[in-house]
PDB file of N, CA and C in Angstrom:
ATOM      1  N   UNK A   1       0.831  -1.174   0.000  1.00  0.00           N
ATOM      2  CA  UNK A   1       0.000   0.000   0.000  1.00  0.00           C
ATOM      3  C   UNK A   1       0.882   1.247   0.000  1.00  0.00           C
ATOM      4  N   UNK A   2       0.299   2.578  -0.780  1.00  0.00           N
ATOM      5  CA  UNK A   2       0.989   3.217  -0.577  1.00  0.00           C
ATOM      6  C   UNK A   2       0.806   4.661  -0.050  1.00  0.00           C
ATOM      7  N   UNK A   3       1.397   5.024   1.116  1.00  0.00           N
ATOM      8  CA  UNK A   3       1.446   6.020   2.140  1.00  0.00           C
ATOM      9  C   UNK A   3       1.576   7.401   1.690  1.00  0.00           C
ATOM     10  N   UNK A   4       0.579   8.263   1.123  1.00  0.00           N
ATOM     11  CA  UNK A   4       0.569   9.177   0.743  1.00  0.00           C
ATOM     12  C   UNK A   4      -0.169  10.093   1.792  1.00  0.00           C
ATOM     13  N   UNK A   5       0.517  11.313   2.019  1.00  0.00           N
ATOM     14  CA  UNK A   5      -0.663  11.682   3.458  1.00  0.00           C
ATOM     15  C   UNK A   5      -1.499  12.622   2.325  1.00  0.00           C
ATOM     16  N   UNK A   6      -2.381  12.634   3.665  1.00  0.00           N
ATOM     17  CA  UNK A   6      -3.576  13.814   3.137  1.00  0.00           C
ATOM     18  C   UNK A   6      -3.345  15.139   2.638  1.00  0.00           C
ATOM     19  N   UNK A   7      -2.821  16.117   2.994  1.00  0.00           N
ATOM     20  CA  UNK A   7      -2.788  17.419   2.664  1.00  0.00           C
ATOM     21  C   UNK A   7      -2.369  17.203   1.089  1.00  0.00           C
ATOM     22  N   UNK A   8      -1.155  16.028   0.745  1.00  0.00           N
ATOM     23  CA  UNK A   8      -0.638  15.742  -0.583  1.00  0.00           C
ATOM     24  C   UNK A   8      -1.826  15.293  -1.529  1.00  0.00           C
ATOM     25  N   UNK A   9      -2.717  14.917  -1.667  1.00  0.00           N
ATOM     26  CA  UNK A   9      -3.630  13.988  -2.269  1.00  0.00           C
ATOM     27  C   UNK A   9      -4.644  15.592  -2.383  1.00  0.00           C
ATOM     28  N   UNK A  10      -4.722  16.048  -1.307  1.00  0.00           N
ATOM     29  CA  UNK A  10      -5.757  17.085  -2.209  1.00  0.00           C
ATOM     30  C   UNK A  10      -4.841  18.456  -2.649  1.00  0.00           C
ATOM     31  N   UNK A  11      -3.858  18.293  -2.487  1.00  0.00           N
ATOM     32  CA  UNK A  11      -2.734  19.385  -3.069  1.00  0.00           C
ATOM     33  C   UNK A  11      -3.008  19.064  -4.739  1.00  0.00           C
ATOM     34  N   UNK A  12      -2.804  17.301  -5.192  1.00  0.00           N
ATOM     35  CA  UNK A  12      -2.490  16.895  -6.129  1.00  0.00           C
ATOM     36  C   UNK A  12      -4.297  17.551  -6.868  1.00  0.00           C
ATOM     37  N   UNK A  13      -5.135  17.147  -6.176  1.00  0.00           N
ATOM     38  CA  UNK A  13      -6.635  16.613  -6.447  1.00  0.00           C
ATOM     39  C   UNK A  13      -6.983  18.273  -7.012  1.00  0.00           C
ATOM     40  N   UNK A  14      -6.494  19.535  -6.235  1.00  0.00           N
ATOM     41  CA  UNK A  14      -6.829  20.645  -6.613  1.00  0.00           C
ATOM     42  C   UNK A  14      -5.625  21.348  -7.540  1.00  0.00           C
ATOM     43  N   UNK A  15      -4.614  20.770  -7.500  1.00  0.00           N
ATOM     44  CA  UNK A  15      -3.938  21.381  -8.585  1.00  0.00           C
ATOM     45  C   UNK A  15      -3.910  20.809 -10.470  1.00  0.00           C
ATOM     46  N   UNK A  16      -4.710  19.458 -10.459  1.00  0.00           N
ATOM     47  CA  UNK A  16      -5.138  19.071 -11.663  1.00  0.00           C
ATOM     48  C   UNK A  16      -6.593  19.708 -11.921  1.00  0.00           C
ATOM     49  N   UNK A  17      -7.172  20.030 -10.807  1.00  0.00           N
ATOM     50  CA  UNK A  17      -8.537  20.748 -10.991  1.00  0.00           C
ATOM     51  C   UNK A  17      -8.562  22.427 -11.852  1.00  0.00           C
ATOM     52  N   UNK A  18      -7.856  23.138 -11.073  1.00  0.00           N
ATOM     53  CA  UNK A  18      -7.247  24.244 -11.840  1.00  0.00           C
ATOM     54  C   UNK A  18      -6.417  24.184 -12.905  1.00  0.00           C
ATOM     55  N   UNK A  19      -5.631  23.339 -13.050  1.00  0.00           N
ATOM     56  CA  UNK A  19      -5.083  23.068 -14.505  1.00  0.00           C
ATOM     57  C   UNK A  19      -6.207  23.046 -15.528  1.00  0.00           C
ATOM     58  N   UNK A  20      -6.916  21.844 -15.432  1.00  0.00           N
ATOM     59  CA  UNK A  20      -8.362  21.691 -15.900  1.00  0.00           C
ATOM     60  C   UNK A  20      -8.699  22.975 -16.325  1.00  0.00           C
ATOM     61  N   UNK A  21      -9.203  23.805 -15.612  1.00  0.00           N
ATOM     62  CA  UNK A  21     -10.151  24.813 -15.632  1.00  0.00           C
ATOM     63  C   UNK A  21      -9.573  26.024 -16.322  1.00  0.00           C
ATOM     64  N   UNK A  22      -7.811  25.916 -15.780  1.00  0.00           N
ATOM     65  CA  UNK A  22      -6.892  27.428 -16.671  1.00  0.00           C
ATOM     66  C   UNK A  22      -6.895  26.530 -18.378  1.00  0.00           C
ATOM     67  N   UNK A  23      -6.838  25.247 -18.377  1.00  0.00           N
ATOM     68  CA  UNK A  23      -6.874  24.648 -19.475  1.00  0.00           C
ATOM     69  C   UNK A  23      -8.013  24.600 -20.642  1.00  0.00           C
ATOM     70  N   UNK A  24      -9.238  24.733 -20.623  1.00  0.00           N
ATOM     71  CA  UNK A  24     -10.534  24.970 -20.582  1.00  0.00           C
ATOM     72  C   UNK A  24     -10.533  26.136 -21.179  1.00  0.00           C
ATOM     73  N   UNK A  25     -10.307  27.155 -20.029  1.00  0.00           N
ATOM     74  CA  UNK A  25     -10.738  28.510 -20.087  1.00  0.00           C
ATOM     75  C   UNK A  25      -9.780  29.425 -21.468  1.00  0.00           C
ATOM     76  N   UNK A  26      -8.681  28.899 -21.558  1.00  0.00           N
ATOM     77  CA  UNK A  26      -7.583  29.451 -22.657  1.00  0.00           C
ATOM     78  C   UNK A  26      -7.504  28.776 -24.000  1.00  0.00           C
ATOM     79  N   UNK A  27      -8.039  27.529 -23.538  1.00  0.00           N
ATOM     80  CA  UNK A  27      -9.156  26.754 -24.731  1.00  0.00           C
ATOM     81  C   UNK A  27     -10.179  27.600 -25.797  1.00  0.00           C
ATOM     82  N   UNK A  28     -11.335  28.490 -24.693  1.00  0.00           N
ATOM     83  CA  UNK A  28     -12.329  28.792 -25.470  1.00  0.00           C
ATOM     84  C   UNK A  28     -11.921  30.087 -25.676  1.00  0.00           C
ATOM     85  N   UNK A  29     -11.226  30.987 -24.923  1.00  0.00           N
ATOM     86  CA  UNK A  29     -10.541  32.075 -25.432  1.00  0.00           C
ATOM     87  C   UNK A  29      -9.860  32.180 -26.800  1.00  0.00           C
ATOM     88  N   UNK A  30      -8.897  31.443 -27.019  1.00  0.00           N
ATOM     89  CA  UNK A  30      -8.974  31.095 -28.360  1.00  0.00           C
ATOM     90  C   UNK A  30      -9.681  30.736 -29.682  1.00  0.00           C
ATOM     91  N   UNK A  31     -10.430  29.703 -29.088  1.00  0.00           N
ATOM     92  CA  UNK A  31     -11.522  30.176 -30.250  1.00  0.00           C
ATOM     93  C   UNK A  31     -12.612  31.152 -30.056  1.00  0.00           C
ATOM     94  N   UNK A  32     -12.925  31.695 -29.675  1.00  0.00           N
ATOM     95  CA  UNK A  32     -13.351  32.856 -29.852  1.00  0.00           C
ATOM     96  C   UNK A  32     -12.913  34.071 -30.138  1.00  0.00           C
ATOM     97  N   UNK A  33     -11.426  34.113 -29.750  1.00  0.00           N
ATOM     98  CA  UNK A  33     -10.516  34.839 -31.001  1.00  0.00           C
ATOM     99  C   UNK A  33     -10.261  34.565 -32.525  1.00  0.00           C
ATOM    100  N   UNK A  34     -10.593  33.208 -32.506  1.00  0.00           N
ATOM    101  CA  UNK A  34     -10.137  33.042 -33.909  1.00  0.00           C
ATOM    102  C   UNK A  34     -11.809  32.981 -34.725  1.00  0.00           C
ATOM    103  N   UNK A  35     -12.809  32.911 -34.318  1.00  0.00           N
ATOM    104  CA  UNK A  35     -13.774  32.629 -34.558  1.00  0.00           C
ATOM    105  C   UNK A  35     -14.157  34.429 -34.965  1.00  0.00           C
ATOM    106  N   UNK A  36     -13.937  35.296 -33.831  1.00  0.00           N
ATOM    107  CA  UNK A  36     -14.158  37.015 -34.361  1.00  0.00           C
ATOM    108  C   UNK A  36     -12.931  36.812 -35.574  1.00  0.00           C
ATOM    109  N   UNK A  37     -12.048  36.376 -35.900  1.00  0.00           N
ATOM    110  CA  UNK A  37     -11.378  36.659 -36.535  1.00  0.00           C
ATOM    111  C   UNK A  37     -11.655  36.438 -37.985  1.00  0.00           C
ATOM    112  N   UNK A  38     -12.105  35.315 -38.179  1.00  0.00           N
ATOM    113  CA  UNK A  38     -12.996  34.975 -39.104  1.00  0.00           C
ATOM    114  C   UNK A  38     -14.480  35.577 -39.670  1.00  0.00           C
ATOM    115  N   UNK A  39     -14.847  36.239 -39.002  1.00  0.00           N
ATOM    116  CA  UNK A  39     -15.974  37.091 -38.645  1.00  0.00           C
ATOM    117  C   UNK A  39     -15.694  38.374 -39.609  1.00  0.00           C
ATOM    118  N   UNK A  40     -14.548  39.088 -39.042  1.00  0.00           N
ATOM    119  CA  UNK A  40     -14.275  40.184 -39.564  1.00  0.00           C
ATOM    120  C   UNK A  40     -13.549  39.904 -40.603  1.00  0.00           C
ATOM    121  N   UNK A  41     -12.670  38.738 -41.031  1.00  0.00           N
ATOM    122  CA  UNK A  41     -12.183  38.464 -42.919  1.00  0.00           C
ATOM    123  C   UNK A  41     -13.734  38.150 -43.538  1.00  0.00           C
ATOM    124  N   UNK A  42     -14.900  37.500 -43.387  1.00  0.00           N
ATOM    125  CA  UNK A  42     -15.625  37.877 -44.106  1.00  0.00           C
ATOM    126  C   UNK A  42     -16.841  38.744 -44.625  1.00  0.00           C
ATOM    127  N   UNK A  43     -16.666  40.054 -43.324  1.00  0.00           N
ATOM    128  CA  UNK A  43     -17.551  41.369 -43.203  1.00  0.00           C
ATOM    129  C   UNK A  43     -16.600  41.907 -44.505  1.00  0.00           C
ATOM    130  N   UNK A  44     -15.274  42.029 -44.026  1.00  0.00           N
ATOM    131  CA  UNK A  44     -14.582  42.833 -44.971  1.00  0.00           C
ATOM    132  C   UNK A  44     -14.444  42.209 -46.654  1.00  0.00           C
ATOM    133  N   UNK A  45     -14.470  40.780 -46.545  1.00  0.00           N
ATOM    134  CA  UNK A  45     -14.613  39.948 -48.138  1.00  0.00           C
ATOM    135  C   UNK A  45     -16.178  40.951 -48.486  1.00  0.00           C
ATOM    136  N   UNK A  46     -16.799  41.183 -47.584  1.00  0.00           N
ATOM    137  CA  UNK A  46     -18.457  41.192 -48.635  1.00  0.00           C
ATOM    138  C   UNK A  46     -18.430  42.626 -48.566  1.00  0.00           C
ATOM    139  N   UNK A  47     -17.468  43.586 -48.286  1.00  0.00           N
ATOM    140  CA  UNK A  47     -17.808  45.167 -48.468  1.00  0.00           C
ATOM    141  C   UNK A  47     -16.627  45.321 -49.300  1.00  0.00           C
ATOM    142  N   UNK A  48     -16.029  44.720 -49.715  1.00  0.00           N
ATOM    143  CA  UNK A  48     -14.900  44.752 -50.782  1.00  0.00           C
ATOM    144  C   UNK A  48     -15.914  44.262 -52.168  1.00  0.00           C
ATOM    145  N   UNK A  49     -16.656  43.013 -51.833  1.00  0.00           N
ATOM    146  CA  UNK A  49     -17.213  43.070 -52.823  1.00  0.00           C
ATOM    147  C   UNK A  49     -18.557  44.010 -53.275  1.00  0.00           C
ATOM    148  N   UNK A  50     -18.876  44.311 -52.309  1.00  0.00           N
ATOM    149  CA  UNK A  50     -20.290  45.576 -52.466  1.00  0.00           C
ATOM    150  C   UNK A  50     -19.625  46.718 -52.997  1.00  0.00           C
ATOM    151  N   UNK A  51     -18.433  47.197 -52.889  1.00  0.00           N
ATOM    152  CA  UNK A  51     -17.870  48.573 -53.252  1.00  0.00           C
ATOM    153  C   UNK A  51     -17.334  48.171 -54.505  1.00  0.00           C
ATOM    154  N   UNK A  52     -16.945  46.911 -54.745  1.00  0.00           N
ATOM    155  CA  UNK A  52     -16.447  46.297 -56.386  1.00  0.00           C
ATOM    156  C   UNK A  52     -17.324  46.349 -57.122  1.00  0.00           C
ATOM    157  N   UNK A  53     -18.615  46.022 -56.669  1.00  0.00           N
ATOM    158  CA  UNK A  53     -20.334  45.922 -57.759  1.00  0.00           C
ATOM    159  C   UNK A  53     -20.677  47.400 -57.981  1.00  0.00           C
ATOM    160  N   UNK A  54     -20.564  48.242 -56.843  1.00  0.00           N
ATOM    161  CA  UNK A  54     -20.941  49.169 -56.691  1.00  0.00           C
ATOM    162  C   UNK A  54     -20.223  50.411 -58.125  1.00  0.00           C
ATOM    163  N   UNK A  55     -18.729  50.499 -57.545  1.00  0.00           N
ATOM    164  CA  UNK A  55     -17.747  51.056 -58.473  1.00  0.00           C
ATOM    165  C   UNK A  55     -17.946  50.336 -60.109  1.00  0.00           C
ATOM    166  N   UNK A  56     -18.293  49.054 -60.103  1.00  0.00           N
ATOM    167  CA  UNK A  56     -18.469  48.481 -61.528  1.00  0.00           C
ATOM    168  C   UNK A  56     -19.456  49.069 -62.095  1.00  0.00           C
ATOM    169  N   UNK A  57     -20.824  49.124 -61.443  1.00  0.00           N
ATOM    170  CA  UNK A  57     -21.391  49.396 -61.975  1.00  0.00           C
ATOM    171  C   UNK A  57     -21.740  51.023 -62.443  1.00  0.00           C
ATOM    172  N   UNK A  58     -21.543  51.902 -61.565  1.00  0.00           N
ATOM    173  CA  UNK A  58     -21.101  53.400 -61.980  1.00  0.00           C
ATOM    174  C   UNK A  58     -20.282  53.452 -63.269  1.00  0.00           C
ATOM    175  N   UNK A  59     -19.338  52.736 -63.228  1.00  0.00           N
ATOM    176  CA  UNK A  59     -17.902  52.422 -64.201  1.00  0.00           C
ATOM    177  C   UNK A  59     -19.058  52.159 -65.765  1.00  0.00           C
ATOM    178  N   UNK A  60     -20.187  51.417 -65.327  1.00  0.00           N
ATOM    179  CA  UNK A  60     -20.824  50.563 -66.986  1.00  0.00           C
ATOM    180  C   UNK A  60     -21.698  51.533 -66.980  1.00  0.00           C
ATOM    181  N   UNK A  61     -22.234  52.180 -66.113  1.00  0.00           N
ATOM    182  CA  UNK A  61     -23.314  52.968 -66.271  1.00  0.00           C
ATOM    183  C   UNK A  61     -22.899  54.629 -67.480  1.00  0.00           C
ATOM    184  N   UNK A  62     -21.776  54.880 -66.715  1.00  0.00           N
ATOM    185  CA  UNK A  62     -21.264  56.277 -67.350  1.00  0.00           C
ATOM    186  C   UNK A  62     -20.334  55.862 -68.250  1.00  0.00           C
ATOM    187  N   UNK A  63     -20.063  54.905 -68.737  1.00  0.00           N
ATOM    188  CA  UNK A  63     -19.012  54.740 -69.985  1.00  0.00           C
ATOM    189  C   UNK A  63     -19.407  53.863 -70.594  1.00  0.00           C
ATOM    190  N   UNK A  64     -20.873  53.628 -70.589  1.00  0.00           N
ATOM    191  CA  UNK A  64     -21.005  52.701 -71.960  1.00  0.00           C
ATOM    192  C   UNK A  64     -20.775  52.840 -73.137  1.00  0.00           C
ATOM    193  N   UNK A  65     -20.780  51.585 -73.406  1.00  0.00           N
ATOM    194  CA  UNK A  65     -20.046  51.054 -75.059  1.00  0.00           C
ATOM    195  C   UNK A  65     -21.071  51.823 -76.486  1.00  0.00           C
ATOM    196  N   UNK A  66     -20.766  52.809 -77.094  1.00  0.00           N
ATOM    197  CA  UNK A  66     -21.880  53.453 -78.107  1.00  0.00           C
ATOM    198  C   UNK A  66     -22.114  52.292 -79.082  1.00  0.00           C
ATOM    199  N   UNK A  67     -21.132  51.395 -79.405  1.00  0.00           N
ATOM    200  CA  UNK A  67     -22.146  50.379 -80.282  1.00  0.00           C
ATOM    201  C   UNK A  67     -23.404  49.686 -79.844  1.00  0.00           C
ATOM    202  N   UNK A  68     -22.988  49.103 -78.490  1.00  0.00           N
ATOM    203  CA  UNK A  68     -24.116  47.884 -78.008  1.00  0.00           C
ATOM    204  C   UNK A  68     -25.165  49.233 -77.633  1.00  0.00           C
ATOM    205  N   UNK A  69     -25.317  50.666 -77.400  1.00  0.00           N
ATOM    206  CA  UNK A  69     -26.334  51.258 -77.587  1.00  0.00           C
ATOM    207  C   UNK A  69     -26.968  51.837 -78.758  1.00  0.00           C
ATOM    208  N   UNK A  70     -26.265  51.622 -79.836  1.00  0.00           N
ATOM    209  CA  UNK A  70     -26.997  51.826 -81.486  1.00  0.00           C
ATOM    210  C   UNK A  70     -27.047  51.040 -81.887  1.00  0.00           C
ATOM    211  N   UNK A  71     -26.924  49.831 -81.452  1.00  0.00           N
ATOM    212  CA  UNK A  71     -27.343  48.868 -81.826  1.00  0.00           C
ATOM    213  C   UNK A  71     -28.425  48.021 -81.089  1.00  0.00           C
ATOM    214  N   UNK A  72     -28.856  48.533 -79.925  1.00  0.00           N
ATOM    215  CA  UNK A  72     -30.102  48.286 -79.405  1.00  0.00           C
ATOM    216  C   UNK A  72     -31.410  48.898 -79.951  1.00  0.00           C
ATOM    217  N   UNK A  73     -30.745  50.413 -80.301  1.00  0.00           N
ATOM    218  CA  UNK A  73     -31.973  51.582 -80.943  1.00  0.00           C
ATOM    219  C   UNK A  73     -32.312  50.380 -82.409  1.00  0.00           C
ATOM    220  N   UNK A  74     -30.945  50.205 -82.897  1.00  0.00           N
ATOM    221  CA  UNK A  74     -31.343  49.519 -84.266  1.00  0.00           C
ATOM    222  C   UNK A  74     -32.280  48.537 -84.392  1.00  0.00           C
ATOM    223  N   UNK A  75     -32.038  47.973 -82.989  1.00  0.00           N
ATOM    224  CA  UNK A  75     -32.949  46.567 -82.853  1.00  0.00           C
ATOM    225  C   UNK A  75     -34.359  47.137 -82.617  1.00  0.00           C
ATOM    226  N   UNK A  76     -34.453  48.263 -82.045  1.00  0.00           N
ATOM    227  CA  UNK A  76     -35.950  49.052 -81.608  1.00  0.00           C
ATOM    228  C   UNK A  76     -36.653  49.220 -82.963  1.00  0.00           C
ATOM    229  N   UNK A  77     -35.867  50.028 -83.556  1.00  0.00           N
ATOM    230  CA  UNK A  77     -36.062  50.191 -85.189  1.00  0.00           C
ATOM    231  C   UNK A  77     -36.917  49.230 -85.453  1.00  0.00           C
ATOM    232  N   UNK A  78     -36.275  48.212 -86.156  1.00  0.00           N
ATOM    233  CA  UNK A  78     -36.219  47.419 -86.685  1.00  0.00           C
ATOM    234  C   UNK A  78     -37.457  46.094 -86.576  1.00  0.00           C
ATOM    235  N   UNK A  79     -37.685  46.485 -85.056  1.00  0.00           N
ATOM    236  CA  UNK A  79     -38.815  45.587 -84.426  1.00  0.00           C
ATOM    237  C   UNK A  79     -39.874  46.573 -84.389  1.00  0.00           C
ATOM    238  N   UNK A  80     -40.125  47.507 -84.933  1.00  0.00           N
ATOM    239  CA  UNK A  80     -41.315  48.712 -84.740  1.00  0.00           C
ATOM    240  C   UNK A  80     -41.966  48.417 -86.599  1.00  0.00           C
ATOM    241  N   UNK A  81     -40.468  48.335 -87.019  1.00  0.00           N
ATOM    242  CA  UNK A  81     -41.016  48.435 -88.517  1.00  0.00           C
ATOM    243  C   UNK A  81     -41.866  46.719 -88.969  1.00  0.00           C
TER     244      UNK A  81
END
């Protein structure tokens, strides 16, 4: 048998308990850092792309192509006659 006194056994019993728990706790801290982190790469992916649609489309709106628009009138034309 082996002779371990008391005060040692719950020295041991509460210092794996807090390990546990600092272990745990720096556990979910982490992901929840990495989890906001992820969060904010794809707020910023979808306002990169809203300001890309956005700017594109200003970009097609004020510099359209004069053929594909005389050539729509033509098609107007053309379907009237």
């Amino acid at each position: 048998m082996i002779n371990i006194s008391i005060p040692a056994i719950w020295i041991a019993f509460f210092g794996a308990l807090f390990g546990a728990m600092l272990g745990v706790a720096l556990s979910f801290w982490i992901i929840k850092r990495e989890v906001q982190r992820e969060v904010r790469r794809i707020e910023n992916e979808y306002k990169f792309l809203l300001v890309q649609g956005l700017v594109g489309g200003v970009l097609k709106y004020f510099f359209k192509d004069e053929e594909t628009t005389v050539c729509k009138e033509d098609a107007k034309h053309s379907a009237e006659q």
